[in-house]
C-alpha atoms as a PDB file:
ATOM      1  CA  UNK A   1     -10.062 -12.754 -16.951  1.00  0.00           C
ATOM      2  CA  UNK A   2     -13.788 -13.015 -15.350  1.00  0.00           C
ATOM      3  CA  UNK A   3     -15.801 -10.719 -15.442  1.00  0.00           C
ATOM      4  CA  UNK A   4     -15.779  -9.429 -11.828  1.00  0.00           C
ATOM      5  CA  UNK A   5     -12.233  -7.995 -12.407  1.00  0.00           C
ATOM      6  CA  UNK A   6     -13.489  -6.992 -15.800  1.00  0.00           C
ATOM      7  CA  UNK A   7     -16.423  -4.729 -14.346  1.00  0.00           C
ATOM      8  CA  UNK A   8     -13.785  -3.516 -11.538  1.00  0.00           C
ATOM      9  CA  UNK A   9     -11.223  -2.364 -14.253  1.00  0.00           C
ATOM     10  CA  UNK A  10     -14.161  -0.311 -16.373  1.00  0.00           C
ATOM     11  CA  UNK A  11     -15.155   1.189 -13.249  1.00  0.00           C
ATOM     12  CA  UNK A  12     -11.435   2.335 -12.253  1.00  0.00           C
ATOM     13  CA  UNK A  13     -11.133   3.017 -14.931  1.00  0.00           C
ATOM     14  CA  UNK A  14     -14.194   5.974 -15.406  1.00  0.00           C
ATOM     15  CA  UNK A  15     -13.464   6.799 -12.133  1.00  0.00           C
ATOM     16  CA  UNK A  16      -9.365   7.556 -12.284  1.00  0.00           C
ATOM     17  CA  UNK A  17     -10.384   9.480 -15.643  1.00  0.00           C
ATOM     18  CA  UNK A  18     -13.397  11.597 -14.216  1.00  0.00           C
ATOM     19  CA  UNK A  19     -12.337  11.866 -10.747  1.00  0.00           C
ATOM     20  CA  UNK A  20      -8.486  11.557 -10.386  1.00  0.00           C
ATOM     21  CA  UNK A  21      -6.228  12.921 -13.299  1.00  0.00           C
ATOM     22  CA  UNK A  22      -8.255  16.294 -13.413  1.00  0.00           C
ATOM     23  CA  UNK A  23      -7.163  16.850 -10.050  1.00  0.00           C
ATOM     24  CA  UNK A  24      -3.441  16.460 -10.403  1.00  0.00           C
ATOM     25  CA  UNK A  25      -1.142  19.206 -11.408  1.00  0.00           C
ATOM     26  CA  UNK A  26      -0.967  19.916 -14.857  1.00  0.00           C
ATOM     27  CA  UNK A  27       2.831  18.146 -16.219  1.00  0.00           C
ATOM     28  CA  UNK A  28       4.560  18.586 -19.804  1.00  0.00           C
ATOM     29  CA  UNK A  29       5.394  16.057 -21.763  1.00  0.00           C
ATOM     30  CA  UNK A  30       8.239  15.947 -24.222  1.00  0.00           C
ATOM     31  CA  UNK A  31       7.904  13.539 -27.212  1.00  0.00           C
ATOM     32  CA  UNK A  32       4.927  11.449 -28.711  1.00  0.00           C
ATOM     33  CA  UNK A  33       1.897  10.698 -27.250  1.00  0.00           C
ATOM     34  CA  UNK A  34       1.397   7.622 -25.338  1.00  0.00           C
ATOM     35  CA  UNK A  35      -0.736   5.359 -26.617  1.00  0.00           C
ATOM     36  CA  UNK A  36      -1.033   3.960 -23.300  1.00  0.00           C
ATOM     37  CA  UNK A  37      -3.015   6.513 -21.050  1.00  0.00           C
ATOM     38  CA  UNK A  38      -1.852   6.915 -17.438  1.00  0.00           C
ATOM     39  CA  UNK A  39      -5.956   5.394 -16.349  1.00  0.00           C
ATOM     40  CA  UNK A  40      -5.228   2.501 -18.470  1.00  0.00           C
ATOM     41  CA  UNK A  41      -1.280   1.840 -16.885  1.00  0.00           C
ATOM     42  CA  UNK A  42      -3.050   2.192 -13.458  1.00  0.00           C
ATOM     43  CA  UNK A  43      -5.723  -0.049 -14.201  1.00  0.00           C
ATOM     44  CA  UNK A  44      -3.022  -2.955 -15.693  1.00  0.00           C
ATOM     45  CA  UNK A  45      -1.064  -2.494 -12.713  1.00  0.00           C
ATOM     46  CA  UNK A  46      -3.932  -3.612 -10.737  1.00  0.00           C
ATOM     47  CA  UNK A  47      -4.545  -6.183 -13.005  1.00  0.00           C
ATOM     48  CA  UNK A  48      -1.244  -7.399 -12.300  1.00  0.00           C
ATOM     49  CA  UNK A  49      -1.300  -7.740  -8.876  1.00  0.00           C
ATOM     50  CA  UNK A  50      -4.497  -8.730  -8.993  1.00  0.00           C
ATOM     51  CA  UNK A  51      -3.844 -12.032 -11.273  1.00  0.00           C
ATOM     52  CA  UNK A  52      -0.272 -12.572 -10.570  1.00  0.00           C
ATOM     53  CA  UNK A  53       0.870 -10.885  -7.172  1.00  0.00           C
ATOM     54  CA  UNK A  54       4.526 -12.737  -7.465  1.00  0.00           C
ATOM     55  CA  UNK A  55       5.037 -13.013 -10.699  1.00  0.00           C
ATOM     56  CA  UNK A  56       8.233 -10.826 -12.673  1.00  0.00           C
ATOM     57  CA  UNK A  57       6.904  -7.968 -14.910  1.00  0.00           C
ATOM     58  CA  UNK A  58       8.430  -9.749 -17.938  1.00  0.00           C
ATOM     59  CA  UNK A  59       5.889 -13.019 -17.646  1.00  0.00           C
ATOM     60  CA  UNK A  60       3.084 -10.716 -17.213  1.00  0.00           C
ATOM     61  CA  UNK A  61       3.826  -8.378 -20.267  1.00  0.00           C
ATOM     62  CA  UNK A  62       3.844 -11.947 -21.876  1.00  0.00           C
ATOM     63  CA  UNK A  63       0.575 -12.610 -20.236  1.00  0.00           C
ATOM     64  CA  UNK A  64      -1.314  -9.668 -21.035  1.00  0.00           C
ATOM     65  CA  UNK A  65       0.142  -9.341 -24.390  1.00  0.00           C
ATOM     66  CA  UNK A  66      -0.969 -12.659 -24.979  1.00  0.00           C
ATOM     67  CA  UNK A  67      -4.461 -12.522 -23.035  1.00  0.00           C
ATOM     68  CA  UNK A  68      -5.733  -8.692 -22.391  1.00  0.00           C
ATOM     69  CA  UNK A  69      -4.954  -6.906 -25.852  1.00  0.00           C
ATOM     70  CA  UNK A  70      -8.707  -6.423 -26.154  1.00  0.00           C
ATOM     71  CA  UNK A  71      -8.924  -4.703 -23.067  1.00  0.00           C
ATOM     72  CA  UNK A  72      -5.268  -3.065 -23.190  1.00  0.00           C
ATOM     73  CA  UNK A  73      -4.938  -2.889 -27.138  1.00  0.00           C
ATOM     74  CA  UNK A  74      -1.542  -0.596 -26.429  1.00  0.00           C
ATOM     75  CA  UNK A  75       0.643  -2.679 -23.912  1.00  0.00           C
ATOM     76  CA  UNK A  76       4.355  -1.765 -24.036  1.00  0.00           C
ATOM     77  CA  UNK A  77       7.442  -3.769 -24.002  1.00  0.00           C
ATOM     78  CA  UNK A  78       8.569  -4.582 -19.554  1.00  0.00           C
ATOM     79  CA  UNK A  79      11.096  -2.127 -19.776  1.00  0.00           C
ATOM     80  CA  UNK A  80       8.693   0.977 -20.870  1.00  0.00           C
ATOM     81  CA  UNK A  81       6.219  -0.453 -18.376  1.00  0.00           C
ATOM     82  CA  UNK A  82       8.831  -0.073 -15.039  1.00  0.00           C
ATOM     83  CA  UNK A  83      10.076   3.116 -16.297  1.00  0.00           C
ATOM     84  CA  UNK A  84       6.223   3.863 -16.757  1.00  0.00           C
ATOM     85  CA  UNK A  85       5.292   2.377 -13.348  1.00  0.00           C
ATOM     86  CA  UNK A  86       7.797   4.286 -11.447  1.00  0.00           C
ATOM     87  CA  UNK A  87       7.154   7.471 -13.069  1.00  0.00           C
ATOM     88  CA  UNK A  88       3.323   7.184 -12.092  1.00  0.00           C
ATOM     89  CA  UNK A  89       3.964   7.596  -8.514  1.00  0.00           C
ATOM     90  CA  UNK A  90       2.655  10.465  -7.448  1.00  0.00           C
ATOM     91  CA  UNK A  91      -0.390   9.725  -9.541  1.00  0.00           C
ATOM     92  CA  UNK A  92      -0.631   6.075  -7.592  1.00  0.00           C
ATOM     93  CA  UNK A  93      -0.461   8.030  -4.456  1.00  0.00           C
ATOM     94  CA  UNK A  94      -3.361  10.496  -5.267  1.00  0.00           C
ATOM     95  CA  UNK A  95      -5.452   7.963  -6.637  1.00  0.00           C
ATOM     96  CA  UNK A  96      -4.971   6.064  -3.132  1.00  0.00           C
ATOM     97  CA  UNK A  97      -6.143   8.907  -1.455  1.00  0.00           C
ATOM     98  CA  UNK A  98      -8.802   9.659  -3.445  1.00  0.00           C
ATOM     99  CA  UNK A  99     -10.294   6.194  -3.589  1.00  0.00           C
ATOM    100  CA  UNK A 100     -10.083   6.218   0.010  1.00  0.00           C
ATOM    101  CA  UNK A 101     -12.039   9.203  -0.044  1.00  0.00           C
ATOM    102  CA  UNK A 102     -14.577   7.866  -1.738  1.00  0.00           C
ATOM    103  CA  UNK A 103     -16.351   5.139   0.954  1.00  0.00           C
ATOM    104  CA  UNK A 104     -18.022   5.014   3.774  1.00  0.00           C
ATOM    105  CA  UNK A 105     -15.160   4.344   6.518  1.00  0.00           C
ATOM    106  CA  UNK A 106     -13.213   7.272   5.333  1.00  0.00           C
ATOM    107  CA  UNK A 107     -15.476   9.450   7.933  1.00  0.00           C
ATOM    108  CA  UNK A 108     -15.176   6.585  10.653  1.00  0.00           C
ATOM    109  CA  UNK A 109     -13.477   7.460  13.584  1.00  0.00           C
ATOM    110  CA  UNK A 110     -11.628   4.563  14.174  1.00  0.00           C
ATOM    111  CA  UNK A 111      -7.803   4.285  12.050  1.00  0.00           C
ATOM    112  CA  UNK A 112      -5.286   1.062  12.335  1.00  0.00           C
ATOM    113  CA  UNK A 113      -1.186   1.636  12.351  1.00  0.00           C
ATOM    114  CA  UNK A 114       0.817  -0.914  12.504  1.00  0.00           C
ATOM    115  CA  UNK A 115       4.397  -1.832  10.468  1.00  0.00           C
ATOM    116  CA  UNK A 116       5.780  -4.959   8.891  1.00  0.00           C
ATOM    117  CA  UNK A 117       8.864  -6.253   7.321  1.00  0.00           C
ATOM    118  CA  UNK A 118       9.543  -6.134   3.757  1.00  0.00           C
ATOM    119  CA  UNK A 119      12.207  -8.248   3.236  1.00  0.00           C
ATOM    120  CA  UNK A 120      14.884  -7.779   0.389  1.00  0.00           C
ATOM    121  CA  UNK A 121      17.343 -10.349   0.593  1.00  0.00           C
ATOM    122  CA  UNK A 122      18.754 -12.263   3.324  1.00  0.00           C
ATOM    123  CA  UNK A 123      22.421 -13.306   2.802  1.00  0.00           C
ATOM    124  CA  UNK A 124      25.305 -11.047   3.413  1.00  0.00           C
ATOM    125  CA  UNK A 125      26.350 -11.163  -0.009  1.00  0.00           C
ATOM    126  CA  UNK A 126      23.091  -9.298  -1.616  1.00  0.00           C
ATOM    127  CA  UNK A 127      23.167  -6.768   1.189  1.00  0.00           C
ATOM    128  CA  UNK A 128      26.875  -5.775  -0.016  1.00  0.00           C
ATOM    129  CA  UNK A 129      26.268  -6.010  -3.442  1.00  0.00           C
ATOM    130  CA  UNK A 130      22.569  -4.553  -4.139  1.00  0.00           C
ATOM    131  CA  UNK A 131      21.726  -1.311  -4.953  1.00  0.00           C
ATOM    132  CA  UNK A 132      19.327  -0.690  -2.029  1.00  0.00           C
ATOM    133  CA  UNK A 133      22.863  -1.118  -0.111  1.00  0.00           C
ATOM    134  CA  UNK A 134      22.764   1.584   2.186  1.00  0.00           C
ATOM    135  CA  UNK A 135      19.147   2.079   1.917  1.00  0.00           C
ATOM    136  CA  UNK A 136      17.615  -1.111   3.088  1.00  0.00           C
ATOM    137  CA  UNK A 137      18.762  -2.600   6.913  1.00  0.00           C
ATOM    138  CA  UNK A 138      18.836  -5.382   9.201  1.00  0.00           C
ATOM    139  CA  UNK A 139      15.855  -5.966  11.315  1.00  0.00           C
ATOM    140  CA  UNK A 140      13.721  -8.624  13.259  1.00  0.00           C
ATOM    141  CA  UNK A 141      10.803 -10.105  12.979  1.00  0.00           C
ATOM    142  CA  UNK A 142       8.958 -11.360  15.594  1.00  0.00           C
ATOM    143  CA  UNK A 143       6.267 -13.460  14.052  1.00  0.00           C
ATOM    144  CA  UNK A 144       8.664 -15.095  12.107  1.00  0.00           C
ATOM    145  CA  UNK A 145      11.411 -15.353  14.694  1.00  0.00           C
ATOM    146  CA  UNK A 146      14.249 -14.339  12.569  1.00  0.00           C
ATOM    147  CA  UNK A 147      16.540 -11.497  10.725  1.00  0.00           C
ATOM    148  CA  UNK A 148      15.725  -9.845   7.712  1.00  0.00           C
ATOM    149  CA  UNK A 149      17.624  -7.363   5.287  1.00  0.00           C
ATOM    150  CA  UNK A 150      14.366  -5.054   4.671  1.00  0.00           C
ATOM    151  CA  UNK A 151      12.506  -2.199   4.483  1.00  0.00           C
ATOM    152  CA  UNK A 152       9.601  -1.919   6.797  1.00  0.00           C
ATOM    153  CA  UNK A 153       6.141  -0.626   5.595  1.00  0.00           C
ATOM    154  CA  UNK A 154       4.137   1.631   7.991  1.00  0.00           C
ATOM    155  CA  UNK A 155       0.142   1.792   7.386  1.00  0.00           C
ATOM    156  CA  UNK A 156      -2.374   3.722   8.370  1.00  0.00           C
ATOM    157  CA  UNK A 157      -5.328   2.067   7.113  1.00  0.00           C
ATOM    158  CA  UNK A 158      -9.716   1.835   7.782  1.00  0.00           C
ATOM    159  CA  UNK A 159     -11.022  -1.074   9.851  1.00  0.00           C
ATOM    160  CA  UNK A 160     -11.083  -2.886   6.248  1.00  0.00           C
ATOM    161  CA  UNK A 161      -7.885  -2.338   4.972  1.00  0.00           C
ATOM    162  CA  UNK A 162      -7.989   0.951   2.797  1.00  0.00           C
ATOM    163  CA  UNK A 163      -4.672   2.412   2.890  1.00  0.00           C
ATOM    164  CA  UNK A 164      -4.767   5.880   3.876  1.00  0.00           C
ATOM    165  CA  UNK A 165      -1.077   6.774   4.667  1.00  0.00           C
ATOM    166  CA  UNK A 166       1.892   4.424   4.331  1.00  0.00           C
ATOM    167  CA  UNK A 167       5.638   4.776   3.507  1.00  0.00           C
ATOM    168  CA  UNK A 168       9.242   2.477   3.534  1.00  0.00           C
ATOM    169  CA  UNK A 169      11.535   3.079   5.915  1.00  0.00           C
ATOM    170  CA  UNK A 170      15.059   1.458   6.825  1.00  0.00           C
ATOM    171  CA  UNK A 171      14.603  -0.618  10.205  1.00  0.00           C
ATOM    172  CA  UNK A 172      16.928   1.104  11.724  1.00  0.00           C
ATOM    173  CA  UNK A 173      15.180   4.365  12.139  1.00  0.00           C
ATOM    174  CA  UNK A 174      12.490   3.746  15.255  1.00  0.00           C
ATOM    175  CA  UNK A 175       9.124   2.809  14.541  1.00  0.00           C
ATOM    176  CA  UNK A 176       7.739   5.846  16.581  1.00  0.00           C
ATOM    177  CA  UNK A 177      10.284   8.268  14.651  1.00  0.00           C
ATOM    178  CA  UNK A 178       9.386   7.188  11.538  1.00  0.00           C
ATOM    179  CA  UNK A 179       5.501   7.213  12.204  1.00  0.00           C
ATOM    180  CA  UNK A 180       5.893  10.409  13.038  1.00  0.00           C
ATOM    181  CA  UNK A 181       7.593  11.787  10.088  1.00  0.00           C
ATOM    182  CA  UNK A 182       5.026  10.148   7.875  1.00  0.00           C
ATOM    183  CA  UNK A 183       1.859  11.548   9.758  1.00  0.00           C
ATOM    184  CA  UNK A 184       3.137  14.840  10.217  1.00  0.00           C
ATOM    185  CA  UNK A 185       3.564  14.948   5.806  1.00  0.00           C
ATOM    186  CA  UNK A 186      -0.119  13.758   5.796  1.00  0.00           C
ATOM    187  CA  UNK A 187      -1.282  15.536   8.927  1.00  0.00           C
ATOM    188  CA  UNK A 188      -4.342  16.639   6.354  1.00  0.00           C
ATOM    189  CA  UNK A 189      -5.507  12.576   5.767  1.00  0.00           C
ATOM    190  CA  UNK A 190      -6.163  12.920   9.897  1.00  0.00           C
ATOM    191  CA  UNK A 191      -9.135  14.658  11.313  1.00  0.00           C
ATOM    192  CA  UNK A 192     -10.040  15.970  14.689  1.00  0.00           C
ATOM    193  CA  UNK A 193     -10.438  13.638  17.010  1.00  0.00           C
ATOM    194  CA  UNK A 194     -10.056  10.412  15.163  1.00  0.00           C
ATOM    195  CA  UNK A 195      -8.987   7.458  17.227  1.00  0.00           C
ATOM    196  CA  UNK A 196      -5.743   5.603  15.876  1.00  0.00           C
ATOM    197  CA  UNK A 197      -5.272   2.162  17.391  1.00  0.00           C
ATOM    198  CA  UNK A 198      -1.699   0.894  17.181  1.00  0.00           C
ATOM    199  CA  UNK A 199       0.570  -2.100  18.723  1.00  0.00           C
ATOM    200  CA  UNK A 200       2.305  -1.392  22.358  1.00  0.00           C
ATOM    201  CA  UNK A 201       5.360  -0.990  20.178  1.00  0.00           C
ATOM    202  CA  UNK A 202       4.629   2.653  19.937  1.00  0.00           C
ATOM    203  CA  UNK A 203       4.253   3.109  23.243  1.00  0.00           C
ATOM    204  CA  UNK A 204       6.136   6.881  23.967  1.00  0.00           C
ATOM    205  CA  UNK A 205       5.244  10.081  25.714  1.00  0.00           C
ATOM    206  CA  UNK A 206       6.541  12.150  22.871  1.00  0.00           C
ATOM    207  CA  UNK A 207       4.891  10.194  20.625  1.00  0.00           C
ATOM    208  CA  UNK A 208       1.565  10.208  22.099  1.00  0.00           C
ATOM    209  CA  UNK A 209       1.709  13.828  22.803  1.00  0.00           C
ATOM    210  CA  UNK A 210       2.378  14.041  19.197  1.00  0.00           C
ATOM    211  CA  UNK A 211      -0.712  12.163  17.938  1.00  0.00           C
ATOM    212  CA  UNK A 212      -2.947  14.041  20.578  1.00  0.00           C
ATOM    213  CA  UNK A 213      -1.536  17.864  20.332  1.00  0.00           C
ATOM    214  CA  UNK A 214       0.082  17.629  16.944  1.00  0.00           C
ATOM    215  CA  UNK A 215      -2.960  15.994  15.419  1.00  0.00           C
ATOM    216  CA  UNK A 216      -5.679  16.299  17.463  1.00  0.00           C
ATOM    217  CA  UNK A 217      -6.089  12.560  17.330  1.00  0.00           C
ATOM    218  CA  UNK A 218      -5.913   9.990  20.350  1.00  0.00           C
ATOM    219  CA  UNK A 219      -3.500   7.113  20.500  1.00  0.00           C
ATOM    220  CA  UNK A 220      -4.828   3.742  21.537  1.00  0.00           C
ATOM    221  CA  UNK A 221      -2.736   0.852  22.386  1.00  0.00           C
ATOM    222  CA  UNK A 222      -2.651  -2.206  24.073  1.00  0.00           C
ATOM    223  CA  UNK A 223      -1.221  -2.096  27.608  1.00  0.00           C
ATOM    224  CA  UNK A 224       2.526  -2.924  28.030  1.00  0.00           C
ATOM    225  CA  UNK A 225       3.172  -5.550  31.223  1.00  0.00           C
ATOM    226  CA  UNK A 226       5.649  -2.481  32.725  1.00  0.00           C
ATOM    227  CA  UNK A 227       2.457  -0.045  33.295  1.00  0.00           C
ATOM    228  CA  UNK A 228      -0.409   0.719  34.819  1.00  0.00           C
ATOM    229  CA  UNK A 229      -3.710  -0.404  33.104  1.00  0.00           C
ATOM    230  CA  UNK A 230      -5.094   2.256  30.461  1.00  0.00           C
ATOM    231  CA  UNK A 231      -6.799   0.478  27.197  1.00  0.00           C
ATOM    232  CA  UNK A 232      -6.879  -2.952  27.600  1.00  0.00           C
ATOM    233  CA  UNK A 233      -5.337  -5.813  25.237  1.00  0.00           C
ATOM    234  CA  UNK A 234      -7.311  -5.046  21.960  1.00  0.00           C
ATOM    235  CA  UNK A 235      -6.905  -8.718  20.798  1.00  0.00           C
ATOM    236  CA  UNK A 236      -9.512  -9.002  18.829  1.00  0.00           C
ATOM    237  CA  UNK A 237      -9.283  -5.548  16.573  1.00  0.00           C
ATOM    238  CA  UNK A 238      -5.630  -5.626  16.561  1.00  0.00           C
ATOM    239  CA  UNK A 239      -6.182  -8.911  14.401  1.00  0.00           C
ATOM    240  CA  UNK A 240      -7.604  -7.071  11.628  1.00  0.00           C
ATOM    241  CA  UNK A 241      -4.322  -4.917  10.816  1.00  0.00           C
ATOM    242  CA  UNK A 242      -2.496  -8.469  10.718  1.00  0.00           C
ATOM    243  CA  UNK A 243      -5.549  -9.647   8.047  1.00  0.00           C
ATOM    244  CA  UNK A 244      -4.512  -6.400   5.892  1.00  0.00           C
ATOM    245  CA  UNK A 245      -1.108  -7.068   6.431  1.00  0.00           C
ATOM    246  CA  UNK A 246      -2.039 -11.113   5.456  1.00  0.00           C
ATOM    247  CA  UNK A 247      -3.911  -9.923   2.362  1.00  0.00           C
ATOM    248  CA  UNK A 248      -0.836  -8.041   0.987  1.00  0.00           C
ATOM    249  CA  UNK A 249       1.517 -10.464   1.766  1.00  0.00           C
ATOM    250  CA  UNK A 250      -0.338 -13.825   0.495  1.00  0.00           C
ATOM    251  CA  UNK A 251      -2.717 -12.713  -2.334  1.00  0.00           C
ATOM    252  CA  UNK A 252      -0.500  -9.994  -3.535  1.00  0.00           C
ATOM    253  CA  UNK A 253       2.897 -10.685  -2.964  1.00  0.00           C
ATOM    254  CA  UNK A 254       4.659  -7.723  -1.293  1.00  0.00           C
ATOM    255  CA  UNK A 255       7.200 -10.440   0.380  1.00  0.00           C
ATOM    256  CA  UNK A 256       7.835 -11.390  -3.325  1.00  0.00           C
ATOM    257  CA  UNK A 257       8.159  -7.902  -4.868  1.00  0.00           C
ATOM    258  CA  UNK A 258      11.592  -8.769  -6.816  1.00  0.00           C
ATOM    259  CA  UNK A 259      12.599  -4.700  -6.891  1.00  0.00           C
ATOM    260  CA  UNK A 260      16.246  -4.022  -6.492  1.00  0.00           C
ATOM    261  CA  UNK A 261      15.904  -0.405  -6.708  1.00  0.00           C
ATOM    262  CA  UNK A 262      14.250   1.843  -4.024  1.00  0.00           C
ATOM    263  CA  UNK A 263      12.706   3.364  -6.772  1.00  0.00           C
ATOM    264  CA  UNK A 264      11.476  -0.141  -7.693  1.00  0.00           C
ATOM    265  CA  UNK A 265      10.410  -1.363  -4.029  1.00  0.00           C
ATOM    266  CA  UNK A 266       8.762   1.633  -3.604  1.00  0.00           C
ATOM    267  CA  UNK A 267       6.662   1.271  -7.325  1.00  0.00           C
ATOM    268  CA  UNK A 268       5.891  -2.096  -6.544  1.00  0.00           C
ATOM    269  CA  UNK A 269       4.611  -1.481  -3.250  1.00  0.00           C
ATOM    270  CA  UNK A 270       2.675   1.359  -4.420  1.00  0.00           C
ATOM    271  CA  UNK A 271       0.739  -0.343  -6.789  1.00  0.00           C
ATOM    272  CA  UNK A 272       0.233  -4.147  -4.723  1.00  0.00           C
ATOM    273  CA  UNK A 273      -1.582  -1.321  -1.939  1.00  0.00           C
ATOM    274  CA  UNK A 274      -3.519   0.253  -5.133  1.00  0.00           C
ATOM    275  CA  UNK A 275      -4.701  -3.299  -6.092  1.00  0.00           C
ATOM    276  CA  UNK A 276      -6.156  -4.029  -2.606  1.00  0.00           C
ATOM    277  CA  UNK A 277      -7.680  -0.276  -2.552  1.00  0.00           C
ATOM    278  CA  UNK A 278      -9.253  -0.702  -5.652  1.00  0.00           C
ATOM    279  CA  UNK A 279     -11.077  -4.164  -4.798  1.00  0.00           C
ATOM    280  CA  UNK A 280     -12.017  -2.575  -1.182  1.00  0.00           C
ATOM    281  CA  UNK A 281     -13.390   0.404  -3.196  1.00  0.00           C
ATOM    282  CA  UNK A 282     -15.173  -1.542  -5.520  1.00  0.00           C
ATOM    283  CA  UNK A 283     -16.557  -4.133  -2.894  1.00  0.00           C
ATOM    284  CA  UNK A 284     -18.344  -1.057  -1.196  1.00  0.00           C
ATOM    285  CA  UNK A 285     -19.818  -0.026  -4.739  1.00  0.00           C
ATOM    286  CA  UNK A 286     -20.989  -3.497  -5.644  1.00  0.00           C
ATOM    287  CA  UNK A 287     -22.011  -4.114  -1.364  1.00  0.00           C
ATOM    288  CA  UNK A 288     -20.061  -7.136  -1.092  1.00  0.00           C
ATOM    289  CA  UNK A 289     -20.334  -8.511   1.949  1.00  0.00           C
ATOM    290  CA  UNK A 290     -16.404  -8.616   2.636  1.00  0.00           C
ATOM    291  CA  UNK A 291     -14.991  -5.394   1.643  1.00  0.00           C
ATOM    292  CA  UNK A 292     -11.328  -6.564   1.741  1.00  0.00           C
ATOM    293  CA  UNK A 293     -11.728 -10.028  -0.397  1.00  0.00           C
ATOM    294  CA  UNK A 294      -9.887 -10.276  -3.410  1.00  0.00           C
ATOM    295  CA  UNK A 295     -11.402 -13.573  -4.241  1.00  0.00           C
ATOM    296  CA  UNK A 296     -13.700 -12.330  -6.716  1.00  0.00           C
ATOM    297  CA  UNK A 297     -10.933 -10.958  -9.137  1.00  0.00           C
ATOM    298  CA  UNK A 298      -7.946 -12.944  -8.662  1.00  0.00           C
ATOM    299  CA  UNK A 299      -8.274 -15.578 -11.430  1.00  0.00           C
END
């Protein structure tokens, strides 16, 4: 491990001690202590998707068993890490927000939303058979021309990437419906005024009045060929949501998650968006000149 990712782990690390736990609810705990401390199972996790994005959890117990026990002296065996993982995720969630909280764009007025596929199989036979049956659904893609059995992720995110709300929902339920649902939980992660720039796909009256009289926010969006001219096309910006979207996808794997739980998919998500947080937060600490490349602390 080098020692950019080594500096970015001791500094998530101080910072999910000082800053995040002590702001979560108090929670018992039956049993003996954990020698692995929730700061340190966040800070693996990131570690993880960091090094090895598509890689199963057992080969990278192996790994960091084998390479990181000087950093992570208390690792535990896969299965107490996924039962660990998925237990931590309201704690991944408020360390998302928090982190978000914590740079300069967070006060920017400017937000990206856009969705994406997350595939989970693609025969007929896994969609009968796995236990996100009835959970996960059939859905297009249009950049890759084809069908997928998937979830799709919604993002709300800064101009470089740092989530700020996101959620899985089934494909079947409408993009605009299930936008909705998922800003109107956060409504408190959007200020007044704020100026959220999405695809022409969520074009909608209700919606928009929903975005500018539920949240006091204004809905931007390229113009659909069926309307009158408003915005414009947006080309240009709309490309950086499809970066984020790139970033998660090739350096981190979220098209090779492996879950086959909704419990799992929605761990492994969780913490692949914590990774790229934490290097976006940590680029803005160190000034890097590209707040949303990995590079530095993927090998």
């Amino acid at each position: 491990m080098n020692k950019n990712l080594n500096t970015l782990l001791t500094t998530l690390y101080v910072f999910i001690t000082d800053h995040v736990i002590p702001t979560m609810p108090a929670k018992q705990r039956r049993g003996c202590r954990q020698l692995l401390t929730d700061a340190e199972l966040l800070c693996l996790a990131v570690a993880q998707h960091l090094l090895h994005g598509d890689c199963s959890e057992t080969r990278w117990i192996r790994y960091a068993r084998t390479h990181l026990k000087d950093i992570f002296p208390h690792i535990p065996q896969q299965s107490g890490y996924n039962k660990r993982i998925r237990a931590a995720a309201p704690l991944i969630s408020h360390t998302l927000t928090v982190l978000a909280k914590d740079i300069p764009t967070w006060s920017d007025v400017l937000r990206l939303l856009d969705s994406t596929p997350v595939p989970c199989g693609q025969s007929r036979e896994t969609a009968k058979r796995s236990d996100l049956a009835g959970q996960a659904g059939y859905g297009y893609c249009a950049s890759h021309s084809r069908f997928f059995w998937v979830f799709r992720l919604y993002l709300v995110c800064t101009p470089e990437g740092m989530p700020v709300v996101w959620g899985l929902a089934n494909p079947k339920i409408g993009e605009r419906e299930a936008i909705t649902a998922m800003l109107d939980a956060s409504s408190d992660l959007v200020a007044d005024g704020q100026v959220i720039l999405a695809d022409k796909g969520f074009a909608g009256r209700e919606f928009e009045a929903f975005i500018t009289h539920g949240l006091r926010a204004h809905l931007v969006r390229p113009d659909r060929k069926d309307e009158k001219p408003r915005f414009g096309d947006f080309g240009g910006i709309r490309q950086w949501v499809e970066s984020v979207f790139d970033t998660l996808k090739g350096q981190l794997g979220l098209e090779r998650h492996g879950a086959r739980t909704l419990e799992g998919v929605m761990a492994r998500g969780a913490s692949k968006l914590l990774a790229m947080a934490a290097g976006i937060w940590h680029n803005w600490k160190v000034n890097a000149p590209r707040k949303r490349s990995l590079v530095a602390y993927d090998h």
